[in-house]
Protein backbone atom coordinates (compact mmCIF):
# COMPACT_ATOMS: atom_id res chain seq x y z
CA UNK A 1 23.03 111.08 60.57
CA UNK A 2 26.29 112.87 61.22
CA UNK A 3 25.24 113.11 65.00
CA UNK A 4 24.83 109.40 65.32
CA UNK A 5 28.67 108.89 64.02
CA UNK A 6 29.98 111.48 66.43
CA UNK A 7 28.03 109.77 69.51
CA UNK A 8 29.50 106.84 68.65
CA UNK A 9 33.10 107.85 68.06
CA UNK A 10 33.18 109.31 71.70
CA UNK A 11 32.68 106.22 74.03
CA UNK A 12 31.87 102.18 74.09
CA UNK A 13 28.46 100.88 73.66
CA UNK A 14 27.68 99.01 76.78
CA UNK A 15 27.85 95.78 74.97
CA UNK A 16 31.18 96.48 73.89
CA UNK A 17 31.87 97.12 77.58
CA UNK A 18 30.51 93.82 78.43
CA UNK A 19 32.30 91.87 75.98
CA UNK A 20 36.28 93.88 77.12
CA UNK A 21 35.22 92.83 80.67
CA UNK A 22 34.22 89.50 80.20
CA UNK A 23 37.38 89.05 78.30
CA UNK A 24 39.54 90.63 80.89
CA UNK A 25 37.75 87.91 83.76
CA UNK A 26 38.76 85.41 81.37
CA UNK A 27 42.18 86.09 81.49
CA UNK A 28 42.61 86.96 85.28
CA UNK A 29 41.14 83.71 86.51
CA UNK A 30 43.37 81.91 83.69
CA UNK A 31 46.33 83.79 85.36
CA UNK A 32 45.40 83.37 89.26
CA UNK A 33 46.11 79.11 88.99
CA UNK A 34 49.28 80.11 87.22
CA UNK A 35 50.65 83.09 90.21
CA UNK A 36 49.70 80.12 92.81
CA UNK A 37 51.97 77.66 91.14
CA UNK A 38 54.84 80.13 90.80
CA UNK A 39 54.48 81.01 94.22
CA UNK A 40 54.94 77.54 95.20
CA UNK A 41 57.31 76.65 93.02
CA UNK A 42 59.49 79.45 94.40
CA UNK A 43 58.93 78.07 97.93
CA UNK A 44 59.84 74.68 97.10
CA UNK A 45 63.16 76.21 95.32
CA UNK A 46 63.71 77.88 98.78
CA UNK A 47 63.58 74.61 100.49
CA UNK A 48 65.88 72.72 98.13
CA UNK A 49 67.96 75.60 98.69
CA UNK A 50 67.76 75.28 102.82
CA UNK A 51 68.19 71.59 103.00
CA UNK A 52 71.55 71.59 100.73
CA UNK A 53 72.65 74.33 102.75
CA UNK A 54 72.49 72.31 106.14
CA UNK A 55 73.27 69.39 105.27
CA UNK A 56 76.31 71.16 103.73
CA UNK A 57 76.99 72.83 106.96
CA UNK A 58 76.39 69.13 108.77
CA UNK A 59 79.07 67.75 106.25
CA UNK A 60 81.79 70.45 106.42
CA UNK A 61 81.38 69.62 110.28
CA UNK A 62 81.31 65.96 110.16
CA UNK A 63 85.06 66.67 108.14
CA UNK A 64 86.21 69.03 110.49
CA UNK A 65 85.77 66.26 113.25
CA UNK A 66 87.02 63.28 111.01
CA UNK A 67 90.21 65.71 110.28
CA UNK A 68 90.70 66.22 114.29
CA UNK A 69 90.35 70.40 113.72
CA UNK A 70 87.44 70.09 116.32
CA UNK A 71 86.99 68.26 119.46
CA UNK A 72 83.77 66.23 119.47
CA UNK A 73 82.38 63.78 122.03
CA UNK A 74 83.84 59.96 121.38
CA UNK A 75 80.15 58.33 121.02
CA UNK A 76 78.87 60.80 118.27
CA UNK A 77 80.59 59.62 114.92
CA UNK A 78 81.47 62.96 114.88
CA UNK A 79 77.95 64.39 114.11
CA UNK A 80 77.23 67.95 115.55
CA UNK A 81 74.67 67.31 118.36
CA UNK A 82 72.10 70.29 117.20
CA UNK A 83 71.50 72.70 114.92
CA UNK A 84 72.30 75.52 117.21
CA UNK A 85 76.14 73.93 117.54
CA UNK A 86 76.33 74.51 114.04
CA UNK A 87 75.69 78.20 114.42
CA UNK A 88 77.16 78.82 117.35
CA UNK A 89 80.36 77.17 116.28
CA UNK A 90 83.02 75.13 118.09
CA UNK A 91 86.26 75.56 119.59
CA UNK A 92 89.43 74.63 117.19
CA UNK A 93 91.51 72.02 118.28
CA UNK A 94 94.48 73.60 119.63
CA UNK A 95 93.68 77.06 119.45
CA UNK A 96 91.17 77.93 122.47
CA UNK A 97 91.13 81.60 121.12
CA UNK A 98 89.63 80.71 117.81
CA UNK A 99 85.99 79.35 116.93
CA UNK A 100 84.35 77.89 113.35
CA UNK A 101 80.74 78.27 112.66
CA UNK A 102 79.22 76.15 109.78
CA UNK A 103 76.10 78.23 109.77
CA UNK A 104 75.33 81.87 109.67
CA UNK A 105 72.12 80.92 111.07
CA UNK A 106 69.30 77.98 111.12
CA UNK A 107 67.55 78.71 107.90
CA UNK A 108 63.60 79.34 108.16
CA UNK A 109 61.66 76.09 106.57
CA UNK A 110 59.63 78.11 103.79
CA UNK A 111 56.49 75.55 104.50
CA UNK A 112 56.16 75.79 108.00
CA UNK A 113 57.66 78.79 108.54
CA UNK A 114 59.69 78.08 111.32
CA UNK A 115 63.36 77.16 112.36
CA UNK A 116 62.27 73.69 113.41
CA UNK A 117 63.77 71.16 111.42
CA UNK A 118 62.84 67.53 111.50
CA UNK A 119 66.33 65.62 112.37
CA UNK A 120 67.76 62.03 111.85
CA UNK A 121 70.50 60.71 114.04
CA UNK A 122 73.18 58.45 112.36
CA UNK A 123 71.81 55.30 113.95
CA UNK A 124 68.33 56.55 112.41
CA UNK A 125 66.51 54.42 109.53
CA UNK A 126 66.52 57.03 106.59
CA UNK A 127 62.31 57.25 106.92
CA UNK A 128 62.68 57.78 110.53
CA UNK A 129 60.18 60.49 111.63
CA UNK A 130 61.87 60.38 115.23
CA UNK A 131 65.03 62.22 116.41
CA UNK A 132 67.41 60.07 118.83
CA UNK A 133 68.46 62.93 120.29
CA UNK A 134 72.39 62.04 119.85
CA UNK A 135 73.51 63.38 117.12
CA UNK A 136 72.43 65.61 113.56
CA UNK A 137 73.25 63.18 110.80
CA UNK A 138 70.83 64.72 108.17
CA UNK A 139 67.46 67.15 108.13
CA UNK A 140 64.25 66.94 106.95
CA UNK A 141 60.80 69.19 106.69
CA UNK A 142 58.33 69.08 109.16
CA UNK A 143 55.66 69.91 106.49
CA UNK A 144 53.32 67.25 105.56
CA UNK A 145 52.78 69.06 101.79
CA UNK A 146 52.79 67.73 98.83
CA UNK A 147 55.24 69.20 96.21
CA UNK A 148 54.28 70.11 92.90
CA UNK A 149 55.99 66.94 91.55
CA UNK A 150 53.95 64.75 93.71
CA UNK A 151 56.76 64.24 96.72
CA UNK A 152 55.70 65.32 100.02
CA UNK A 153 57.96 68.20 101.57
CA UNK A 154 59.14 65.83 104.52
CA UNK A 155 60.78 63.12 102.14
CA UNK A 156 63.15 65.55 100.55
């Protein structure tokens, strides 16, 4: 009798072992829906974060032209007329030795994984899925997603 207590001190019975690893399945497919979301819901914080950034960028430019600090072509509204401008910066008014950039760089879209933006001219209707080609007035995702929140991606 003692023999059978020591046996069974030293290990798991195999249908304890079934029972811990049908537990532990349990909770890793309970916890795989949950990592998905997160991951998404860290993308979509990313985008939020890309969009405000440009369209900041788009509006500290659009002032810049309204205050006369940079030169801009008479027809635009003073709109930069790409995303690159914004990076690459303009010329000050007045000071041909100094330039501003509004953008470090063209943020990566965390859906698509590109730099391509979807862009609206001024003259655009606010849905508009088609850029004019005159002007940035505001930028959208090219992803055709759906958020977590039931939006798609592209009407953010």
């Amino acid at each position: 009798m003692g023999n059978g207590c020591a046996r069974r001190e030293r290990g798991l019975t195999l249908l304890e072992l079934v029972v811990a690893t049908a537990i532990l399945m349990v909770l890793a497919t309970m916890a795989l829906p949950l990592a998905r979301v997160k991951i998404k819901s860290d993308k979509e914080i990313e985008l939020r974060r890309a969009l405000r950034e440009m369209r900041t960028a788009i509006d500290r430019y659009k002032d810049a032209a309204d205050r006369s600090l940079i030169a801009v072509k008479a027809d635009t509204e003073g709109y930069p007329p790409d995303l690159e401008t914004l990076v690459e910066g303009v010329q000050l008014a007045g000071k041909p030795d100094r330039r501003v950039r509004f953008l470090r760089r063209i943020p990566t879209d965390p859906m698509t994984n590109s730099t391509e933006w979807g862009l609206r001219c001024v003259q655009d209707e606010p849905d508009s899925r088609f850029w004019c080609g005159d002007d940035v007035f505001d930028v959208y995702s090219r992803s055709s997603g759906t958020a977590l929140d039931g939006t798609r991606y592209n009407e953010w």
